[in-house]
Protein backbone atom coordinates (compact mmCIF):
# COMPACT_ATOMS: atom_id res chain seq x y z
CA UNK A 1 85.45 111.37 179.53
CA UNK A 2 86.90 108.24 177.70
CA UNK A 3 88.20 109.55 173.96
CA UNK A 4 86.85 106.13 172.89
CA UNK A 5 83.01 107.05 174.40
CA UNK A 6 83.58 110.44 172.86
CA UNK A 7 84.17 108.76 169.57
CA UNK A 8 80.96 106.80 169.66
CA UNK A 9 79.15 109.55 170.49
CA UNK A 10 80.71 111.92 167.52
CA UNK A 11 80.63 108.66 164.73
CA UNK A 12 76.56 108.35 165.39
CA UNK A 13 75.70 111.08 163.33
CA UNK A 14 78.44 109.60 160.40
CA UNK A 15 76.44 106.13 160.75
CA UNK A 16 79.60 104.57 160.93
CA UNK A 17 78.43 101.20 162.66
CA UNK A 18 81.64 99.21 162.29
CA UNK A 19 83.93 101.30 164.13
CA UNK A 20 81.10 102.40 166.79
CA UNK A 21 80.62 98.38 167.39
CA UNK A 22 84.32 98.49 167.72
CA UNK A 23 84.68 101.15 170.01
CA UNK A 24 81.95 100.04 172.31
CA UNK A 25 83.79 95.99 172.72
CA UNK A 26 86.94 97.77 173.65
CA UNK A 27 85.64 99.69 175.92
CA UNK A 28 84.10 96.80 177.27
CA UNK A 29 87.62 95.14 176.91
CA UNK A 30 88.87 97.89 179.20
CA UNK A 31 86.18 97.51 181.56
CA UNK A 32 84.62 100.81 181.13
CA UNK A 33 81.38 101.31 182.77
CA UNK A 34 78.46 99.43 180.33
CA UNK A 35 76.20 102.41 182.02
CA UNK A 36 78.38 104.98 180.96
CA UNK A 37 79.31 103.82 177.77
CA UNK A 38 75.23 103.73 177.05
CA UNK A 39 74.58 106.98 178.54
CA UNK A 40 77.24 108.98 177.53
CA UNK A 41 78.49 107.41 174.10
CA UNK A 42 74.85 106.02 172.71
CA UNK A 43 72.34 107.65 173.95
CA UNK A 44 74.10 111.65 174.08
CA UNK A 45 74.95 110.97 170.43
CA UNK A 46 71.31 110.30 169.45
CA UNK A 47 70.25 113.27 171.51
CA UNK A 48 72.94 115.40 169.40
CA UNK A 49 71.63 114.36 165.95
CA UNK A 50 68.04 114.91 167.87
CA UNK A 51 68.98 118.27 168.37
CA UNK A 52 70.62 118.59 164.97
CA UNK A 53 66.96 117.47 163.43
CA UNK A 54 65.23 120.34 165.33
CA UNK A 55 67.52 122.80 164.33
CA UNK A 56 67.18 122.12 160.82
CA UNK A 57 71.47 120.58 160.53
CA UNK A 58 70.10 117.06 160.16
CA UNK A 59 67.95 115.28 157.95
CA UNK A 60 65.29 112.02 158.64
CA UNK A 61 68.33 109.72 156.68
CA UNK A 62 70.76 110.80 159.28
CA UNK A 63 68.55 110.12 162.03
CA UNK A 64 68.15 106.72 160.83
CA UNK A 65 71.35 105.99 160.38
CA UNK A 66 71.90 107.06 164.11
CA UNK A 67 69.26 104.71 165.49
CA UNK A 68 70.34 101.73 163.57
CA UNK A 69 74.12 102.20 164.23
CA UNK A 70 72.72 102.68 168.05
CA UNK A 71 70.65 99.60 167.84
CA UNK A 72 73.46 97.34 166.86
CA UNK A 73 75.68 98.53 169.95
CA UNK A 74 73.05 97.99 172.01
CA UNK A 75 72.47 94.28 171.31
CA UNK A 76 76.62 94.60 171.94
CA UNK A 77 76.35 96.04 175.58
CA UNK A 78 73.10 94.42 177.07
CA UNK A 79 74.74 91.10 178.03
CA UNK A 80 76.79 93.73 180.35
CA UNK A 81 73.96 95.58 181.00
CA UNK A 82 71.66 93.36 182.43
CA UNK A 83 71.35 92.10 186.48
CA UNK A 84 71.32 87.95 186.15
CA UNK A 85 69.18 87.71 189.46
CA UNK A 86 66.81 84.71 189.46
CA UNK A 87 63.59 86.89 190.10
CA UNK A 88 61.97 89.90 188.47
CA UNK A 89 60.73 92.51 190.61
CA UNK A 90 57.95 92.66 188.20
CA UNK A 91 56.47 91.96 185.21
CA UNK A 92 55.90 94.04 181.80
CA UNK A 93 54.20 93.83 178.33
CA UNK A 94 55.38 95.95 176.02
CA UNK A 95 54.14 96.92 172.78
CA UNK A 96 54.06 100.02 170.01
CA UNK A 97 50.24 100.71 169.33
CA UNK A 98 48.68 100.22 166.42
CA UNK A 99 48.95 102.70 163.62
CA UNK A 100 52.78 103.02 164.38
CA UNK A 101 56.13 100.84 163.66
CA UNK A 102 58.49 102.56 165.64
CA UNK A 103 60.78 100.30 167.70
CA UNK A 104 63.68 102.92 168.76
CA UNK A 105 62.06 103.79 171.87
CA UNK A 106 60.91 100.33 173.03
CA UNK A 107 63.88 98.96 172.72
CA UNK A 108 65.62 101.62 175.22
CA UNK A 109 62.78 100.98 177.45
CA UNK A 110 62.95 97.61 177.24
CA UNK A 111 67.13 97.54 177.82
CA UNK A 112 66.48 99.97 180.52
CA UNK A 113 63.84 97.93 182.47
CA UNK A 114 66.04 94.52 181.97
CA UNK A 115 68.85 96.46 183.76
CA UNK A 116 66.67 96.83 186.69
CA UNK A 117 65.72 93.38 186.97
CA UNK A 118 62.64 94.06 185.42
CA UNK A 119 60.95 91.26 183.00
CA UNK A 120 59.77 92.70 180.04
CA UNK A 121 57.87 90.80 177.20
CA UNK A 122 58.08 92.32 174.03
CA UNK A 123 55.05 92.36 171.65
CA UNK A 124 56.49 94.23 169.32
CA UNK A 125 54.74 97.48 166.87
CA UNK A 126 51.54 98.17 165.28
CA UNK A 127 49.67 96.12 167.99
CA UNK A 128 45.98 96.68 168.21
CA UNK A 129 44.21 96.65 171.76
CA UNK A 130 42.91 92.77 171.72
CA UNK A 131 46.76 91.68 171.16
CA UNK A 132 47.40 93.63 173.97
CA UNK A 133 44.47 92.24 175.77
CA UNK A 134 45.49 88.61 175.18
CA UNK A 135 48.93 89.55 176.24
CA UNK A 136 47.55 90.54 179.17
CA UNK A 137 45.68 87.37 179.85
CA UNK A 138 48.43 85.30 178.93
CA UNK A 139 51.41 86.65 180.66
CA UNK A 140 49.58 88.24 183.43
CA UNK A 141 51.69 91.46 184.15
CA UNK A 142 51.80 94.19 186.86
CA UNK A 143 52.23 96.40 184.00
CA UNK A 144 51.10 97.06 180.34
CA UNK A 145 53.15 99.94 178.76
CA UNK A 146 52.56 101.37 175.23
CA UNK A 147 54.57 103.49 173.26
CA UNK A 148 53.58 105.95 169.96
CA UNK A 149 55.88 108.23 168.08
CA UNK A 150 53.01 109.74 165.87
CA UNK A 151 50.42 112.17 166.74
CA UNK A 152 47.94 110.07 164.61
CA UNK A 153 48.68 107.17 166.49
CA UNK A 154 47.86 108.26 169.94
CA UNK A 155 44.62 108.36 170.27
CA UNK A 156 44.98 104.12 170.24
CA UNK A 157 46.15 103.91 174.05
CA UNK A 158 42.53 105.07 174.30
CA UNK A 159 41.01 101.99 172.15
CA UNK A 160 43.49 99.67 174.44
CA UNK A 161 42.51 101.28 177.70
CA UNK A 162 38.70 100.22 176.42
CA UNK A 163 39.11 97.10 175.06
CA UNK A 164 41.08 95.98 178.58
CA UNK A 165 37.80 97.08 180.24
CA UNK A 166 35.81 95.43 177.95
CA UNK A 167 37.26 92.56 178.85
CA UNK A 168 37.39 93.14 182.69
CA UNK A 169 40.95 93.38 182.65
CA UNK A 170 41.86 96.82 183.69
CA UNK A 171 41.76 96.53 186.98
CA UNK A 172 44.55 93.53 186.67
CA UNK A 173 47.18 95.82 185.67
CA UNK A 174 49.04 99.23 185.40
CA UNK A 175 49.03 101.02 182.26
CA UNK A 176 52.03 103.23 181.50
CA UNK A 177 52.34 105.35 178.28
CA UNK A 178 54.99 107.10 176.41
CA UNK A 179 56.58 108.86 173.22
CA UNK A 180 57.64 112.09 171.72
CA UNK A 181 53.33 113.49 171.02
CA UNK A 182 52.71 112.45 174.84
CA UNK A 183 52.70 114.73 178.15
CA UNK A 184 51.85 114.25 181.77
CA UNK A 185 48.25 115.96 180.44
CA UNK A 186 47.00 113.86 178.13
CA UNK A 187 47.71 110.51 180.30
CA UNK A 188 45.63 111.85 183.07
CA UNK A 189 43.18 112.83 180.51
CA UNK A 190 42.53 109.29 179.27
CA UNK A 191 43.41 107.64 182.39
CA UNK A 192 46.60 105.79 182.47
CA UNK A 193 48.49 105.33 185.39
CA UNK A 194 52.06 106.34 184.46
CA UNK A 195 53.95 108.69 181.80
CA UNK A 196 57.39 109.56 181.68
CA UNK A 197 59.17 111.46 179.27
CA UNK A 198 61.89 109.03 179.09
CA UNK A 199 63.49 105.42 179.06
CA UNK A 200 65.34 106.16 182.05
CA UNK A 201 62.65 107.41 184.02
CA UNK A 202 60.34 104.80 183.00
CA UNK A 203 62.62 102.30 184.22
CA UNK A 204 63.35 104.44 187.85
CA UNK A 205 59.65 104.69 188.44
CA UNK A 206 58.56 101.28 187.95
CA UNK A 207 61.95 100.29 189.79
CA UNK A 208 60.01 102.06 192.74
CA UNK A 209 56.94 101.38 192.40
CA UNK A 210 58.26 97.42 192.94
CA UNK A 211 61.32 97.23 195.26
């Protein structure tokens, strides 16, 4: 592997954003692989300090500090990330339910899904099911995707899924759901049309589901 990927993925943890942002435009420089630089730099750092958490050898701050020094490469690599062909193969609304501000996994999703040529409008966190609904009517997407990190949280995709049929919108669109509380289970149990347990996968199964 590239030393200078290795570095970014070892300087997460140390939240030491300046010399990750620098290590990530060089590799650019160098023409390294925007893919691998995300997968194997980025995203295996944050799954070390992940890991780290779990085992009790990291704390919340660290974490933090992982996911901002990650978000600020990010906006670095998705220029190179992202296809510039004219038309989407489809269209998606995204948005963290209400009851919950995280943004980390969104924005993965979102990156992930642009880099398939997919269009994704961002409606940002703590949105409650008639934002999601107008969203809906305004933008008119194949597919409405929600995201929660918190157990507490969850139970919203439920209120959306109602209010969308309340307003005779369900049938207009697929709804996918995702986040850390979520399994394969509890979307069938509601009925949503789509979980993965991941950004990547998201993006590979609605990359499918539209070629």
């Amino acid at each position: 592997m590239n030393e200078k990927i290795t570095s970014i993925r070892n300087l997460l943890i140390k939240g030491r954003m300046n010399e990750i942002n620098s290590l990530v435009k060089q590799c650019i420089d160098e023409k390294e692989d925007p893919q691998t630089i995300l997968n194997e730099g980025l995203l295996a750092g944050m799954d070390d300090i992940a890991k780290k958490w779990a085992a009790g050898q990291a704390f919340i701050p660290e974490v933090l500090i992982g996911a901002r020094c990650m978000n600020s490469a990010i906006d670095i690599l998705e220029p190179y990330l992202v296809k510039s062909e004219d038309k989407s193969k489809c269209k998606v609304v995204f948005g963290t339910v209400k009851g919950d501000m995280h943004d980390i996994g969104k924005k993965l999703c979102t990156l992930m899904m642009k880099s398939k040529d997919i269009e994704v409008i961002d409606i940002g966190v703590d949105v409650d099911a008639n934002t999601f609904a107008d969203a809906v009517e305004q933008y008119q997407p194949d597919v409405v995707c929600m995201s929660s990190l918190l157990t507490t949280s969850m139970p919203y995709f439920e209120t959306v899924l109602e209010t969308l049929k309340e307003r005779n919108l369900r049938d207009k669109v697929k709804v996918a759901i995702g986040g850390a509380p979520v399994t394969q289970a509890y979307c069938d149990q509601i009925g949503a049309d789509l979980y993965t347990e991941d950004a990547v996968s998201l993006a590979d199964a609605l990359d499918q589901m539209y070629s």
